[in-house]
N, C-alpha and C. Protein backbone atom coordinates (compact mmCIF):
# COMPACT_ATOMS: atom_id res chain seq x y z
N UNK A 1 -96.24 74.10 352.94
CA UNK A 1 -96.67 73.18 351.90
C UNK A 1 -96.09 71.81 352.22
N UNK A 2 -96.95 70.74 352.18
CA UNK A 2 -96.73 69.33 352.65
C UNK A 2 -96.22 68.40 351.41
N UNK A 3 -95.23 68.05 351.07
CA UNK A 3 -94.67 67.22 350.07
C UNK A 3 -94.65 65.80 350.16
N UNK A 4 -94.59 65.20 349.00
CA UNK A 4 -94.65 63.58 349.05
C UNK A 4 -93.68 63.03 347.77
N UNK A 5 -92.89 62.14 348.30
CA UNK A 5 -92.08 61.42 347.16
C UNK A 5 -92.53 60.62 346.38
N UNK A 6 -92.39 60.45 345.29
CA UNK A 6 -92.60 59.45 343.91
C UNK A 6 -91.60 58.56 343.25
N UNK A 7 -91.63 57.41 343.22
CA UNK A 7 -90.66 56.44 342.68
C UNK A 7 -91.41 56.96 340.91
N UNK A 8 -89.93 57.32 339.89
CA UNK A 8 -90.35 56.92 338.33
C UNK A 8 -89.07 56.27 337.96
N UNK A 9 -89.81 55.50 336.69
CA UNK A 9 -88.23 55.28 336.20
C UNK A 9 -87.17 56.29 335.67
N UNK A 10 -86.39 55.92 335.74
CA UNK A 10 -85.03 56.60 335.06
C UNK A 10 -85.25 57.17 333.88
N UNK A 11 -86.08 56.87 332.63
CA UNK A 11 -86.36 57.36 331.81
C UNK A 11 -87.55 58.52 331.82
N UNK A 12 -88.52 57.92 332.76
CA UNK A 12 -89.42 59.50 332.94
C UNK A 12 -88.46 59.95 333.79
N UNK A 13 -87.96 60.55 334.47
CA UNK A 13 -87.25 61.21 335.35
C UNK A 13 -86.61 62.30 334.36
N UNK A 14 -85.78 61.31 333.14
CA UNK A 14 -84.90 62.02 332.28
C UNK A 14 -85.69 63.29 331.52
N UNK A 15 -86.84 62.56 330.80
CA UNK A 15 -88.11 62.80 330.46
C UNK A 15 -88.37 64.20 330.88
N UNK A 16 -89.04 64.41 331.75
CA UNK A 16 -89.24 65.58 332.90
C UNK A 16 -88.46 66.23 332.76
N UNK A 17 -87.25 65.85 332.75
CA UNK A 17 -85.98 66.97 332.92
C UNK A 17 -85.54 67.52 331.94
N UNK A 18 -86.23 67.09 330.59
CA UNK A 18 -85.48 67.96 329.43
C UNK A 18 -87.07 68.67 329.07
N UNK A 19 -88.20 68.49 330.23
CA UNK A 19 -88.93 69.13 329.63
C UNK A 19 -89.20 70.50 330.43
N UNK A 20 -88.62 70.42 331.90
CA UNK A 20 -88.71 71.67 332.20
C UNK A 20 -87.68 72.90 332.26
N UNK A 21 -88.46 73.90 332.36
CA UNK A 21 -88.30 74.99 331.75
C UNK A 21 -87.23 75.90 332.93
N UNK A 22 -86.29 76.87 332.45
CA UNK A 22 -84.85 77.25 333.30
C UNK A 22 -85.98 77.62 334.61
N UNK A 23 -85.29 77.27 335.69
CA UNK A 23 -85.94 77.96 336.95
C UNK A 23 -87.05 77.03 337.63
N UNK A 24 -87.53 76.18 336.77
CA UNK A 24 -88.81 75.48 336.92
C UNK A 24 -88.99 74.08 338.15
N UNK A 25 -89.46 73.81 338.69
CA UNK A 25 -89.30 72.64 339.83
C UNK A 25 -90.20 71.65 339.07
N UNK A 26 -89.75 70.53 339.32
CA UNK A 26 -90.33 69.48 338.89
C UNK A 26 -92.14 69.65 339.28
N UNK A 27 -92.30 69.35 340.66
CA UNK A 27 -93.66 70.12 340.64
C UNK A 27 -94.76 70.65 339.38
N UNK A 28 -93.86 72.16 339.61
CA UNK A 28 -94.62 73.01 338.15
C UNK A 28 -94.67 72.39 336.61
N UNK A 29 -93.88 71.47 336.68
CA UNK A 29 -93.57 70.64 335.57
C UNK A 29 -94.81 69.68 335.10
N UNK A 30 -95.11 69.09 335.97
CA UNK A 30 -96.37 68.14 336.33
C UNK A 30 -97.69 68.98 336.16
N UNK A 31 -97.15 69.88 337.15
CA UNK A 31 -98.83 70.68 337.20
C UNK A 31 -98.95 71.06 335.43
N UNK A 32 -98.45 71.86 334.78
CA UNK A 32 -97.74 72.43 333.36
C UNK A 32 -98.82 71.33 332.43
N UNK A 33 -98.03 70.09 332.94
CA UNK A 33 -98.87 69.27 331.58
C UNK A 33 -100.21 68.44 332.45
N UNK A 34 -100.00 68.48 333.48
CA UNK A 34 -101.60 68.34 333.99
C UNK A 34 -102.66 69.12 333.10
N UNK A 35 -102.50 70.20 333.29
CA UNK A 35 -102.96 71.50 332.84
C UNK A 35 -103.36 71.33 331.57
N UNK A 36 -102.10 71.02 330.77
CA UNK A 36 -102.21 71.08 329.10
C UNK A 36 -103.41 69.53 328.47
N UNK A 37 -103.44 68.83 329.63
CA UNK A 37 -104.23 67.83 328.88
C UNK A 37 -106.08 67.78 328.52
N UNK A 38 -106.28 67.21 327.53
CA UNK A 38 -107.45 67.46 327.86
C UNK A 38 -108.62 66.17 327.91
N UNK A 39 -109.55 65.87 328.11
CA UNK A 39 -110.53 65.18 328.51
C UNK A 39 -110.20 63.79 327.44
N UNK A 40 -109.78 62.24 328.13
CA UNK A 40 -109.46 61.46 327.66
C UNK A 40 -110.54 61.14 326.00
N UNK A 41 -112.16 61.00 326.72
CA UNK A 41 -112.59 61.06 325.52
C UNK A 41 -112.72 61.44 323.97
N UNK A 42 -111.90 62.95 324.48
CA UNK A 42 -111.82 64.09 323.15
C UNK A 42 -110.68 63.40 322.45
N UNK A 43 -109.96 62.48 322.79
CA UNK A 43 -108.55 61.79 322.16
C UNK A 43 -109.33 60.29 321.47
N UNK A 44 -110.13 59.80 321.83
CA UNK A 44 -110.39 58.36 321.66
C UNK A 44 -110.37 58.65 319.96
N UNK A 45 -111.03 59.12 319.14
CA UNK A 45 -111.44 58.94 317.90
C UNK A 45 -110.03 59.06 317.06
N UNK A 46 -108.88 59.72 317.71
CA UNK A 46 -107.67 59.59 317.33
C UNK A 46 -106.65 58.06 317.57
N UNK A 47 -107.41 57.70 317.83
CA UNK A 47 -106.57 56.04 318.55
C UNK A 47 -107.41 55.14 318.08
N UNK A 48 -108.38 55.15 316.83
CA UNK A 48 -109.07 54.29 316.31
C UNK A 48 -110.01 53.24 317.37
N UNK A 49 -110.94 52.57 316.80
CA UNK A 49 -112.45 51.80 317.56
C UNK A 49 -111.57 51.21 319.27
N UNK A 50 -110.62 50.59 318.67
CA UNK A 50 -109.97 49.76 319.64
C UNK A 50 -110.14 50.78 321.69
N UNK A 51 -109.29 51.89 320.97
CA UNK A 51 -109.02 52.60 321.96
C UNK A 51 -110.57 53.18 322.69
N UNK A 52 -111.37 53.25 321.78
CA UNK A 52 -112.93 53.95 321.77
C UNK A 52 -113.60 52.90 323.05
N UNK A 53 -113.44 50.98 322.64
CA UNK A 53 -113.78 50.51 323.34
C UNK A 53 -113.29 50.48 324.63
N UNK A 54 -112.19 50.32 324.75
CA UNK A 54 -111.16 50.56 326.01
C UNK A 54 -111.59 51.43 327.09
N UNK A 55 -112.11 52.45 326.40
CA UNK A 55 -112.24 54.18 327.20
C UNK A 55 -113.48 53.54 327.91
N UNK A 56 -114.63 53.08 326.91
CA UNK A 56 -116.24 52.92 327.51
C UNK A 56 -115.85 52.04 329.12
N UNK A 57 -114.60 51.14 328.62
CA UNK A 57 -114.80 49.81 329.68
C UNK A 57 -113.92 50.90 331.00
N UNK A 58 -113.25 51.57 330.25
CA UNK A 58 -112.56 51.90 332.24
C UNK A 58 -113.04 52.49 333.00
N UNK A 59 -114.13 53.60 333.36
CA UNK A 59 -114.67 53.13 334.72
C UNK A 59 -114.76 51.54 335.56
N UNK A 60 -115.11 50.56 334.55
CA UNK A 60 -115.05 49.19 335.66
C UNK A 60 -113.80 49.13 336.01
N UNK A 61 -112.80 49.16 334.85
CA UNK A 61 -111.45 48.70 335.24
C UNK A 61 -110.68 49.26 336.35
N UNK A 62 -111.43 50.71 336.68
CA UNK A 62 -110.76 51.56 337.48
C UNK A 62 -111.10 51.16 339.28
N UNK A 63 -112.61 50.45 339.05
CA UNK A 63 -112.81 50.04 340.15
C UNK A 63 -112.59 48.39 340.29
N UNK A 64 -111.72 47.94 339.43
CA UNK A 64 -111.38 45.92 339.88
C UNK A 64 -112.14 45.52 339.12
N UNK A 65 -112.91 45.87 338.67
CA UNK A 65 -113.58 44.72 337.93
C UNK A 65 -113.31 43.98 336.69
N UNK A 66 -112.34 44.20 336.51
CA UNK A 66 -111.37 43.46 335.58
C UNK A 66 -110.28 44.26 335.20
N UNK A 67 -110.19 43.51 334.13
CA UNK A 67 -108.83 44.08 333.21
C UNK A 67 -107.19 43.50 333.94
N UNK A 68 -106.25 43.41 333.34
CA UNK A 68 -104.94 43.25 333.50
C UNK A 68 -104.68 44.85 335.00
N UNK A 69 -103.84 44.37 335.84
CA UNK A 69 -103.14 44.90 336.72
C UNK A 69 -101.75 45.01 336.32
């Protein structure tokens, strides 16, 4: 298995670490709530219009076409 390092801050790092479980590798940790999430859309109506518009625009944003970096 081929591994790769990740710079986070100090606070996700901490983060992570009180969330995984005895025995658990950071890895499985990630994968864990990869897993648990679900489809950004199904969240928008919980984050009021604002967030609703946001969601429609990021496909562009995802490819440059605007938005803050």
């Amino acid at each position: 298995m081929s591994s790769r390092n990740i710079a986070v801050r100090k606070d996700v790092y901490q983060a992570l670490d009180r969330l995984k479980r005895p025995g658990e590798s950071f890895t499985r940790v990630l994968l864990r709530l990869l897993q648990q999430r679900g489809p950004l859309d199904e969240l928008a109506g919980s984050w009021g219009l604002g967030a609703t518009v946001a969601l429609r625009e990021w496909p562009t944003l995802r490819r440059g076409g605007g938005g803050r970096r």
